[in-house]
C-alpha atoms as a PDB file:
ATOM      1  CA  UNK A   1     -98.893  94.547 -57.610  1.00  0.00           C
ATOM      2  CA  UNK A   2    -100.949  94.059 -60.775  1.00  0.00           C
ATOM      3  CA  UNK A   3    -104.189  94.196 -61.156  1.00  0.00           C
ATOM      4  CA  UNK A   4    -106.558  91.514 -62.105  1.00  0.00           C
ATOM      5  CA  UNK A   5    -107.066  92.469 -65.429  1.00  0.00           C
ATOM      6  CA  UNK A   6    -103.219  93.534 -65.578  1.00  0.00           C
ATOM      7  CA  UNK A   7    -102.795  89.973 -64.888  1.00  0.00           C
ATOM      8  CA  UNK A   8    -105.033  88.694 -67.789  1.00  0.00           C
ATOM      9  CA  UNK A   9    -103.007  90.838 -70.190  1.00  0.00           C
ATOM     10  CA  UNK A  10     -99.647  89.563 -69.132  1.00  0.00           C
ATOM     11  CA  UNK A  11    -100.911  85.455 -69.267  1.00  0.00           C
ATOM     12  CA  UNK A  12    -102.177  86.370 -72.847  1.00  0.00           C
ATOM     13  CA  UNK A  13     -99.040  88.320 -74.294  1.00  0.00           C
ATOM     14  CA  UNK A  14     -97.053  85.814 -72.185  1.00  0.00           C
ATOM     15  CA  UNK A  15     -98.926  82.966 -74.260  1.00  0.00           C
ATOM     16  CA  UNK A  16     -98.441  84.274 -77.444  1.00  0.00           C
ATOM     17  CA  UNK A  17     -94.357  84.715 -76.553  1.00  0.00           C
ATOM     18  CA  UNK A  18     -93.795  81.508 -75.616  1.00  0.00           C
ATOM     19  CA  UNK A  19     -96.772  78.932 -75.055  1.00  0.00           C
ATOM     20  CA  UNK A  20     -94.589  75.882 -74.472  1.00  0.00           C
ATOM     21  CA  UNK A  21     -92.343  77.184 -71.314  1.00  0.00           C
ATOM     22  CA  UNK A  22     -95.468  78.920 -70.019  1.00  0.00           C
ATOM     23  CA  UNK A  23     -96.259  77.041 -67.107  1.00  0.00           C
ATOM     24  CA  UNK A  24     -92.841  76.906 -65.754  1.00  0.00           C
ATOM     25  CA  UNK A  25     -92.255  80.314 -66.071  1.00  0.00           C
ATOM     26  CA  UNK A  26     -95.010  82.192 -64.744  1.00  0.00           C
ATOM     27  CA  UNK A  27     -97.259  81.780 -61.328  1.00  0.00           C
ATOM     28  CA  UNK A  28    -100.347  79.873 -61.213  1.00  0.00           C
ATOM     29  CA  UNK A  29    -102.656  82.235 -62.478  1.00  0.00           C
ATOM     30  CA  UNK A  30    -106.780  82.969 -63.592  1.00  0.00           C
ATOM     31  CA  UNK A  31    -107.523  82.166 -67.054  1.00  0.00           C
ATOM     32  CA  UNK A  32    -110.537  84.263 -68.339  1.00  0.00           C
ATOM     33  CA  UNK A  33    -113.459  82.821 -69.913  1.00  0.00           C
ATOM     34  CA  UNK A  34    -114.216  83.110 -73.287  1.00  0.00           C
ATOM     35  CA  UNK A  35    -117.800  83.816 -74.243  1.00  0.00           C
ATOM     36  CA  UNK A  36    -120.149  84.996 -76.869  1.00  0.00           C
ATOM     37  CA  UNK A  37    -123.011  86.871 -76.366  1.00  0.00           C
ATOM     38  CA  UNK A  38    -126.229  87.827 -77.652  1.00  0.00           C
ATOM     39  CA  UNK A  39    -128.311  90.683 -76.834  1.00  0.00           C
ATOM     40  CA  UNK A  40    -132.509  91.188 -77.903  1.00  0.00           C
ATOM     41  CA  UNK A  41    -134.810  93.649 -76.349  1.00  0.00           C
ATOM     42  CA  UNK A  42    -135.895  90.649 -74.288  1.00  0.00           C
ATOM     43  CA  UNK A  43    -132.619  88.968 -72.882  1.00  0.00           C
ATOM     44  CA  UNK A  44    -129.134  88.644 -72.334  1.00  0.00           C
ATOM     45  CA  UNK A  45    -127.971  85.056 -74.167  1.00  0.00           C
ATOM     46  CA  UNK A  46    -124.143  84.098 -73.490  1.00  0.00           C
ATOM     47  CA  UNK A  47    -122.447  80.892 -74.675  1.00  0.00           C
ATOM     48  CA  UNK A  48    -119.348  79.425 -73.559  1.00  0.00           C
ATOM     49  CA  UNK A  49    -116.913  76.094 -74.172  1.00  0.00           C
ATOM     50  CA  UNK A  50    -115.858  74.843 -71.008  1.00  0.00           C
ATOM     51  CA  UNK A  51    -114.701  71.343 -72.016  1.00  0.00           C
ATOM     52  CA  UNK A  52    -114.016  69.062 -69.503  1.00  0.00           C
ATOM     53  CA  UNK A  53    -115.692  70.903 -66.343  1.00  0.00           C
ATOM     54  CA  UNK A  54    -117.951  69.099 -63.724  1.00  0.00           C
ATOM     55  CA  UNK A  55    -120.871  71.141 -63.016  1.00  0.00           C
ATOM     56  CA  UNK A  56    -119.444  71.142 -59.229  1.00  0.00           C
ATOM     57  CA  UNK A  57    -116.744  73.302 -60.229  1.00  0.00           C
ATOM     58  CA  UNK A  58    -118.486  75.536 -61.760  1.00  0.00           C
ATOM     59  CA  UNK A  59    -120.051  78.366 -59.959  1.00  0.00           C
ATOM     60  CA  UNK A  60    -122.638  81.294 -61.643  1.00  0.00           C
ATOM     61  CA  UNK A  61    -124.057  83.778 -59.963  1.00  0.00           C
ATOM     62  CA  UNK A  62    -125.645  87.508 -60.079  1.00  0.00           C
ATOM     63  CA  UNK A  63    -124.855  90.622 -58.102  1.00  0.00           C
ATOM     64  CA  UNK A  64    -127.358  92.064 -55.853  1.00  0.00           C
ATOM     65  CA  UNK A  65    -128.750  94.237 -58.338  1.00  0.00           C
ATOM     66  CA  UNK A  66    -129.046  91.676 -60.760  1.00  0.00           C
ATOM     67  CA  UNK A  67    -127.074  93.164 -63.762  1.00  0.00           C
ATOM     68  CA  UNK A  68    -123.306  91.713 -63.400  1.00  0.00           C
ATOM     69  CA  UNK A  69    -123.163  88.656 -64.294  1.00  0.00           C
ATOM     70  CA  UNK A  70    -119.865  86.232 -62.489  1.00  0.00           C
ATOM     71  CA  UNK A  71    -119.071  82.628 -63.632  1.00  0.00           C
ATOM     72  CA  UNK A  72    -116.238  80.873 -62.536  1.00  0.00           C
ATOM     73  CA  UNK A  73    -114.908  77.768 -62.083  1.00  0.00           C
ATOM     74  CA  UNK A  74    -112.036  75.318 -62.393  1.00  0.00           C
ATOM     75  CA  UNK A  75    -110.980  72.320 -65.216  1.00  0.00           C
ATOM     76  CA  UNK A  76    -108.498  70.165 -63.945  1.00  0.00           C
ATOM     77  CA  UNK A  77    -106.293  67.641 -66.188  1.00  0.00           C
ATOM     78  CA  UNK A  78    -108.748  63.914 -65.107  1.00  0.00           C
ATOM     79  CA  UNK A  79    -106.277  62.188 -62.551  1.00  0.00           C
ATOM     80  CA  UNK A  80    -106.547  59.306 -64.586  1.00  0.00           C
ATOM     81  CA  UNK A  81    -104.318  60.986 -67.497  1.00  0.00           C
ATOM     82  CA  UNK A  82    -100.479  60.974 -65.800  1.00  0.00           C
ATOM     83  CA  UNK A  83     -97.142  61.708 -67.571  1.00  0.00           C
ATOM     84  CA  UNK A  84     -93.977  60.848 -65.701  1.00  0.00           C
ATOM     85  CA  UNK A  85     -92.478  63.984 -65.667  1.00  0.00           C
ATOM     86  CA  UNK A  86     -88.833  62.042 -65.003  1.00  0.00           C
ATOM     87  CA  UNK A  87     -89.506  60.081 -67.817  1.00  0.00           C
ATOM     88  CA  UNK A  88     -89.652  63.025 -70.255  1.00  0.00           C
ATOM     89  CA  UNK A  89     -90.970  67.019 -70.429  1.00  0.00           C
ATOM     90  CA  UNK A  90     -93.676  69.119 -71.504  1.00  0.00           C
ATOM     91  CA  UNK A  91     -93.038  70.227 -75.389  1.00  0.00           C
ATOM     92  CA  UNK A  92     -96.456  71.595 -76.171  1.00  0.00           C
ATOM     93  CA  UNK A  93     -98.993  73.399 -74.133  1.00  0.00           C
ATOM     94  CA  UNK A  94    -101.944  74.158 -75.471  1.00  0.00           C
ATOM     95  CA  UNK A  95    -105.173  72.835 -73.170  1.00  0.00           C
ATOM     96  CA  UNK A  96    -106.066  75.516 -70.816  1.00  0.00           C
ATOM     97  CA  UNK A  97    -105.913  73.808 -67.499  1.00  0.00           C
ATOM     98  CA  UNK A  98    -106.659  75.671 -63.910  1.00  0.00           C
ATOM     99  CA  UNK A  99    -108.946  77.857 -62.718  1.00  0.00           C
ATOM    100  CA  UNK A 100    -110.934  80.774 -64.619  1.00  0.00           C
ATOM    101  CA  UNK A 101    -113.322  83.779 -63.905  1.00  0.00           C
ATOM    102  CA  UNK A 102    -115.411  86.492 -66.419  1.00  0.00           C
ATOM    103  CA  UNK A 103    -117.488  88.774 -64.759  1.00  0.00           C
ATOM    104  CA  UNK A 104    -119.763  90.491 -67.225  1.00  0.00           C
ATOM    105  CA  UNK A 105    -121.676  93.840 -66.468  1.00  0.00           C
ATOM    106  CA  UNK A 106    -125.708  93.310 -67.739  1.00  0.00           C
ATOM    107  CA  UNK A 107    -127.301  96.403 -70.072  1.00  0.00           C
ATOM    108  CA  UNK A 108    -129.924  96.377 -68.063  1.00  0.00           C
ATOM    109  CA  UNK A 109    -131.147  94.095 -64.734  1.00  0.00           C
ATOM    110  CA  UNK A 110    -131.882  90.139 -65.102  1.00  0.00           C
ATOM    111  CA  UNK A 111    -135.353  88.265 -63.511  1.00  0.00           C
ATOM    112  CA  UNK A 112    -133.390  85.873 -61.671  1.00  0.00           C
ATOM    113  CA  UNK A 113    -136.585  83.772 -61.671  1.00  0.00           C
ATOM    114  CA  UNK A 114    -136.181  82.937 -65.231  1.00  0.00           C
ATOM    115  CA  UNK A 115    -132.762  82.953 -65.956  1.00  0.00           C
ATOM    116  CA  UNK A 116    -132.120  79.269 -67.512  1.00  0.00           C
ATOM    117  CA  UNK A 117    -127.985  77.540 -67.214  1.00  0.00           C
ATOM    118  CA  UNK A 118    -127.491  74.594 -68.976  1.00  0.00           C
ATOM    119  CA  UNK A 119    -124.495  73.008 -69.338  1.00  0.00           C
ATOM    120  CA  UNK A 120    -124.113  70.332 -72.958  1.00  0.00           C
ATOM    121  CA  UNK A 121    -121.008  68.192 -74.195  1.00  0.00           C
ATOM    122  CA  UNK A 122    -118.903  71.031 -72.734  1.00  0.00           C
ATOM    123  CA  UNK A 123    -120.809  73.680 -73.745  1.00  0.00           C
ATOM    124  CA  UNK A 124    -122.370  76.651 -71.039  1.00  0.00           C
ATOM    125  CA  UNK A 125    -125.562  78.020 -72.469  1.00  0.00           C
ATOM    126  CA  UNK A 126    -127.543  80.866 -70.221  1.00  0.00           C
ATOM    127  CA  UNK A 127    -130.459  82.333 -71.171  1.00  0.00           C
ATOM    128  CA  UNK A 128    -130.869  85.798 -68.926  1.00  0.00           C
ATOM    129  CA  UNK A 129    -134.045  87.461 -69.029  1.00  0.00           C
ATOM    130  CA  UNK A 130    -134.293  91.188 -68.769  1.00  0.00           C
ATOM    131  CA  UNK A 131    -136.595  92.254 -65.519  1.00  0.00           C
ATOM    132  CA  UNK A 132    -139.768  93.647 -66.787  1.00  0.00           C
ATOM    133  CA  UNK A 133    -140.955  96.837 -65.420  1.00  0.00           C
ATOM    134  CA  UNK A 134    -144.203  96.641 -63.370  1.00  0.00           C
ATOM    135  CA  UNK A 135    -147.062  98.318 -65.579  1.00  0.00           C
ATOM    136  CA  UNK A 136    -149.791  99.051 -63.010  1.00  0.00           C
ATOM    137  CA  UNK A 137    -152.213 100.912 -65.897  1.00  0.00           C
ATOM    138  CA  UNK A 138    -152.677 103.839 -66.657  1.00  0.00           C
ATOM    139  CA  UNK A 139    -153.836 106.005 -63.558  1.00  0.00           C
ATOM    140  CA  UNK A 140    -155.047 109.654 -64.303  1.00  0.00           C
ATOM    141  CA  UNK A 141    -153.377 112.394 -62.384  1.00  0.00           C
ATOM    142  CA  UNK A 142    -155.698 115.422 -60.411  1.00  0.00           C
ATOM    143  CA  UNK A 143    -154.691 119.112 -61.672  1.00  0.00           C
ATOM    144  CA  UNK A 144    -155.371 121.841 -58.794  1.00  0.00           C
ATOM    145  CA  UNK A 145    -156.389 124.968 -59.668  1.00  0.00           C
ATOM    146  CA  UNK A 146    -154.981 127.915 -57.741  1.00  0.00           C
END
């Protein structure tokens, strides 16, 4: 059995074969995310279109450790958009519809406290903040003499 990211490969080289039988052809499957990301000393800032989406379907979260980052989630076609499917057949596929996942390892770990999610005309903006390390001042260290 494939693995997951087996299975990514084949939907994408399976797309680019033949994108208008696709959905007959193959088994319901993941799609993956698409994102961009930015990186400064400070934070972690990712970006990604999710058109369509209501923000209960969509689920972000962190690992324990705070440095892999997992959104998922599902678009589904509005049920107030039918086609008769006796009345006529898919020709064109090109709208990504279904459920997807992206699971994205951190440099470094987040302060969950501060990460920010916001979610715009279809757009998925987070703004991760790297976890500062605790500076306690400087403390002087005794030397024994033997």
């Amino acid at each position: 059995m494939p693995s997951f990211l087996e299975k990514l490969k084949l939907v994408k080289e399976e797309e680019k074969k033949e994108p208008v039988a696709r959905e007959e052809k193959l088994e319901p499957s993941v799609l993956q995310l698409n994102v961009d990301i930015y990186q400064s000393q400070d934070e972690v800032v990712l970006i990604a279109q999710v058109p369509g989406i209501d923000v209960k379907d969509l689920d972000i979260s962190l690992s324990e450790d705070n440095d892999v980052l997992t959104i998922e989630g599902q678009i589904e076609i509005p049920k107030e958009i039918t086609f008769d499917k006796e009345k006529g057949k898919l020709v064109c596929q090109e709208c990504k519809w279904g459920k997807f996942y992206r699971q994205i390892i951190l440099p470094q770990e987040v302060d969950i406290e501060k990460v920010e999610a916001k979610l715009k005309k279809g757009v998925l903006f987070l703004r991760l903040p790297f976890l500062k390390p605790k500076l306690l001042g400087k403390k002087k260290i005794s030397i024994k003499l033997e």
